[in-house]
C-alpha atoms as a PDB file:
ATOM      1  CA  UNK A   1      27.230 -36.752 -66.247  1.00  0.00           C
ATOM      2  CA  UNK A   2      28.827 -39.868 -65.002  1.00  0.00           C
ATOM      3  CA  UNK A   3      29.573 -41.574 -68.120  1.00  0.00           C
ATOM      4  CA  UNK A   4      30.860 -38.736 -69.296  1.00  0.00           C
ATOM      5  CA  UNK A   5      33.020 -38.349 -66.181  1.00  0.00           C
ATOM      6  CA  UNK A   6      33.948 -42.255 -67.066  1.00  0.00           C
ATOM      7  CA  UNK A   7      35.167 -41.454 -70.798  1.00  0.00           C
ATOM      8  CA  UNK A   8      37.301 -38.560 -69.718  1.00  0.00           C
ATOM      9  CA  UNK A   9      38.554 -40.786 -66.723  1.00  0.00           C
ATOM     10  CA  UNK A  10      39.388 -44.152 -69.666  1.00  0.00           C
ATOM     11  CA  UNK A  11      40.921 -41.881 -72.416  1.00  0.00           C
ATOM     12  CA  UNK A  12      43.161 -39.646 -70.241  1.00  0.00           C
ATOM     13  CA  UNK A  13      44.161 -43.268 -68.672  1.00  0.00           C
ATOM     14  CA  UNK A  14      44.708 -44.762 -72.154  1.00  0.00           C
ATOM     15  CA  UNK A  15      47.050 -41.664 -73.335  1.00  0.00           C
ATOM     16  CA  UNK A  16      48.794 -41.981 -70.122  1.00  0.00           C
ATOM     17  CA  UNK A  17      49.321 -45.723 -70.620  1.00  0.00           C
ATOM     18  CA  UNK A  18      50.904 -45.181 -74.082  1.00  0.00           C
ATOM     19  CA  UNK A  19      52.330 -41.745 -74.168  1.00  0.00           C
ATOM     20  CA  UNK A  20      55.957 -41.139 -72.868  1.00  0.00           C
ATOM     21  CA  UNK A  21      58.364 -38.413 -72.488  1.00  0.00           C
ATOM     22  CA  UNK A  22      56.056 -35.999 -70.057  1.00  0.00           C
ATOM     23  CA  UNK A  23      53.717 -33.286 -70.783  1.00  0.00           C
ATOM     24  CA  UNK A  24      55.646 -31.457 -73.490  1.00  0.00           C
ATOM     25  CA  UNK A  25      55.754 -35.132 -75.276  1.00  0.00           C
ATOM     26  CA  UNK A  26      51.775 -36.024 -75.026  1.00  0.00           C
ATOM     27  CA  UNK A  27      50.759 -32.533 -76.632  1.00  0.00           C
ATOM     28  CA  UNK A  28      50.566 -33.795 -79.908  1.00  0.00           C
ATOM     29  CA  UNK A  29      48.906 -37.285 -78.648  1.00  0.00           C
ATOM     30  CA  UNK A  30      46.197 -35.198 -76.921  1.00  0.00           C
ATOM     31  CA  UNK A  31      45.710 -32.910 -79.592  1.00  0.00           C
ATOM     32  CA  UNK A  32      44.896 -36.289 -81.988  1.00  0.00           C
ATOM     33  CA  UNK A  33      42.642 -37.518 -79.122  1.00  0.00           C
ATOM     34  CA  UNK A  34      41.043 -34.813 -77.696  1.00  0.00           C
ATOM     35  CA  UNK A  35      40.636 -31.965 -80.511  1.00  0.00           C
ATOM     36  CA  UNK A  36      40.345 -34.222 -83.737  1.00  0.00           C
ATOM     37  CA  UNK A  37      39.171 -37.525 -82.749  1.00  0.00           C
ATOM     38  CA  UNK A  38      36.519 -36.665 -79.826  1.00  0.00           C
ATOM     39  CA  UNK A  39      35.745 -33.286 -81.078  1.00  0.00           C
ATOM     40  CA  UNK A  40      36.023 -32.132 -77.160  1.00  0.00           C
ATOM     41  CA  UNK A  41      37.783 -29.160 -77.586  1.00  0.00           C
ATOM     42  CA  UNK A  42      39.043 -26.572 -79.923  1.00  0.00           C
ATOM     43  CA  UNK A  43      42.863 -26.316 -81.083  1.00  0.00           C
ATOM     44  CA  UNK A  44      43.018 -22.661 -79.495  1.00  0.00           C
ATOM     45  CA  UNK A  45      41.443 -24.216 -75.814  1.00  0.00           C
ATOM     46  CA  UNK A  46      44.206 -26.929 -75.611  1.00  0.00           C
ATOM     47  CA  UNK A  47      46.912 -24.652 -76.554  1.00  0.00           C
ATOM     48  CA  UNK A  48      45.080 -22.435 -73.648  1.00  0.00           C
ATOM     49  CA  UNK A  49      45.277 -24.970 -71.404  1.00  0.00           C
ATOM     50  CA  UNK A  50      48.760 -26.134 -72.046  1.00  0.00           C
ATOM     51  CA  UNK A  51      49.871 -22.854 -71.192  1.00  0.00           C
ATOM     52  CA  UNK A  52      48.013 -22.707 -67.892  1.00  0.00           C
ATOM     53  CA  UNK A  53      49.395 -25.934 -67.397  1.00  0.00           C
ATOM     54  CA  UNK A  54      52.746 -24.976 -67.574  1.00  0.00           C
ATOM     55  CA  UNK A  55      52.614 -22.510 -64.510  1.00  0.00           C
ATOM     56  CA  UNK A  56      50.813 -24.202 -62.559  1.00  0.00           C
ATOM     57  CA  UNK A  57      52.205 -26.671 -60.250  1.00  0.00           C
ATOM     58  CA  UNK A  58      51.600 -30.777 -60.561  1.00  0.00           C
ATOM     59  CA  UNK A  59      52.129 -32.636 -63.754  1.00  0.00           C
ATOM     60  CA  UNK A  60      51.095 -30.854 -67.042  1.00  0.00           C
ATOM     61  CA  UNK A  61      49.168 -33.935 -67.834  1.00  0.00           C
ATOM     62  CA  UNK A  62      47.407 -33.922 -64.625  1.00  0.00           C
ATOM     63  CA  UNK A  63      46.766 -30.447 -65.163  1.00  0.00           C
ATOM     64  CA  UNK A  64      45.229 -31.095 -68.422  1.00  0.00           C
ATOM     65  CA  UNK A  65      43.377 -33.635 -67.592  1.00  0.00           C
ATOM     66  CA  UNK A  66      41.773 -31.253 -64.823  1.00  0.00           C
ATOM     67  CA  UNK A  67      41.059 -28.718 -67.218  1.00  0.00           C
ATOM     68  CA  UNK A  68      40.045 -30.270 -69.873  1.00  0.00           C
ATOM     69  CA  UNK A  69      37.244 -31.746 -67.447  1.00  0.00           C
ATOM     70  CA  UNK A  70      36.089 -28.565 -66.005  1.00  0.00           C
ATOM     71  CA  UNK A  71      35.627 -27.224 -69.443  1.00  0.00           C
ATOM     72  CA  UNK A  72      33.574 -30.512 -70.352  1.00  0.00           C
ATOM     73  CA  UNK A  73      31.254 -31.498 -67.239  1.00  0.00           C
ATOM     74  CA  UNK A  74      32.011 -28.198 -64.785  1.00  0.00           C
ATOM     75  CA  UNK A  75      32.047 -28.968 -61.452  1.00  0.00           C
ATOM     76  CA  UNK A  76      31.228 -32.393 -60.359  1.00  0.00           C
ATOM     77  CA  UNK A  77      30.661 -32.875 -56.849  1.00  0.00           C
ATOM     78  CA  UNK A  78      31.928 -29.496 -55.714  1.00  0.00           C
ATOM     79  CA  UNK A  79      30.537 -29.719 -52.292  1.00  0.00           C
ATOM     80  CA  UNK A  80      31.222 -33.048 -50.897  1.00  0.00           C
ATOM     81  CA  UNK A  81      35.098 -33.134 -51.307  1.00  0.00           C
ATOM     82  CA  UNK A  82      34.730 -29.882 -49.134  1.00  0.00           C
ATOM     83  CA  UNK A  83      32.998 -31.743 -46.730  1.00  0.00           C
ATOM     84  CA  UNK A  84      35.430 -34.757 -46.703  1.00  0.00           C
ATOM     85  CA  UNK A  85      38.226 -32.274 -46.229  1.00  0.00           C
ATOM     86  CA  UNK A  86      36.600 -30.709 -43.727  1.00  0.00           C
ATOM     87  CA  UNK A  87      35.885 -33.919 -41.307  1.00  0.00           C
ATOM     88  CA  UNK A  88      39.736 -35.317 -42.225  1.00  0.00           C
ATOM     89  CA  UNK A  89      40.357 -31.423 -40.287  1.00  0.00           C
ATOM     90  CA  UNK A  90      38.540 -32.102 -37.735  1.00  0.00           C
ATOM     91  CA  UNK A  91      39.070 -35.593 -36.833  1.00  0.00           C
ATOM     92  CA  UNK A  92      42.745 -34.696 -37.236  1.00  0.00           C
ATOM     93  CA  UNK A  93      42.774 -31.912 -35.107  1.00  0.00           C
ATOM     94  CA  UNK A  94      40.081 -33.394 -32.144  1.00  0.00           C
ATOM     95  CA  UNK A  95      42.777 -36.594 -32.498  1.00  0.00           C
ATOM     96  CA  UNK A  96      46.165 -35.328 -31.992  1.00  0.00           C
ATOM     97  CA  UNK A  97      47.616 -39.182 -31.659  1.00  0.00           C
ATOM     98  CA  UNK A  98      45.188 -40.346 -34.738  1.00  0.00           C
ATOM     99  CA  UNK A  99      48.655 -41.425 -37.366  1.00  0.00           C
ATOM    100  CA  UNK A 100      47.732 -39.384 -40.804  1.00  0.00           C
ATOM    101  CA  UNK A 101      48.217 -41.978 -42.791  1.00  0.00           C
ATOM    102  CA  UNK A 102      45.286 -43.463 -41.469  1.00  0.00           C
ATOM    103  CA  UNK A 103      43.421 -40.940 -41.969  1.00  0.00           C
ATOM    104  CA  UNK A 104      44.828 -40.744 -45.624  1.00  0.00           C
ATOM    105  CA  UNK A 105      43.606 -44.285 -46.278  1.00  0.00           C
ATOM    106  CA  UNK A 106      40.566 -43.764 -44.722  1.00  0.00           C
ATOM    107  CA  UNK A 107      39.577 -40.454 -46.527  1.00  0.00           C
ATOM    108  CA  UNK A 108      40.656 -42.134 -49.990  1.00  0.00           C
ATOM    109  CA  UNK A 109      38.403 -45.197 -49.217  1.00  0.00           C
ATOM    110  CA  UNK A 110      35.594 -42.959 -48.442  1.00  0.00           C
ATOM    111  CA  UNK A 111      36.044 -40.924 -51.550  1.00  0.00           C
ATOM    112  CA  UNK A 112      36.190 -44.167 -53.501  1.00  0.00           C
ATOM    113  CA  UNK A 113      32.663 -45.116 -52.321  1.00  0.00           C
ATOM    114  CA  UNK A 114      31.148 -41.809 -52.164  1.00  0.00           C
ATOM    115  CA  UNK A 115      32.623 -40.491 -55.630  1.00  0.00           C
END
């Protein structure tokens, strides 16, 4: 699951490093990458997912990206984010003077090593 995880991570990284113009402007990039090269996904789920993308909020590419893993390794790790979320909640609210940027930096290191 991880290495799969790892190739979505690399060639979403390596579109975004060479495509330009946004999400409408990647479509056809992604469609060469992800529908004909890698054989991830069919024509009709990325112009599914495009669509989505477009009313939901964040960048399309983002959003793609999202979807596109969901629909190839599901739901990695759905429960411990919940539980990282939840202490960051807690410690935030037990420490009122606790600066959230802290707590930002230290919830992103600890979902570096954990995830």
């Amino acid at each position: 699951m991880s290495v799969l995880l790892l190739k979505i991570f690399l060639e979403f990284c390596k579109i975004g490093i060479i495509a330009f113009g946004g999400g409408n402007a990647i479509l056809p990039i992604l469609h060469r990458e992800v529908v004909e090269n890698l054989k991830w996904i069919s024509t009709q789920d990325l112009l599914n997912f495009f669509s989505i993308a477009e009313t939901t909020p964040g960048p399309i590419g983002m959003d793609l990206a999202t979807f596109i893993g969901f629909k190839l390794a599901g739901y990695p790790g759905d429960f411990r984010p919940y539980l990282l979320s939840l202490a960051a909640f807690i410690v935030f609210m037990r420490f009122k003077g606790l600066n959230p940027i802290y707590l930002l930096i230290a919830c992103g290191l600890i979902g570096m090593l954990c995830f």
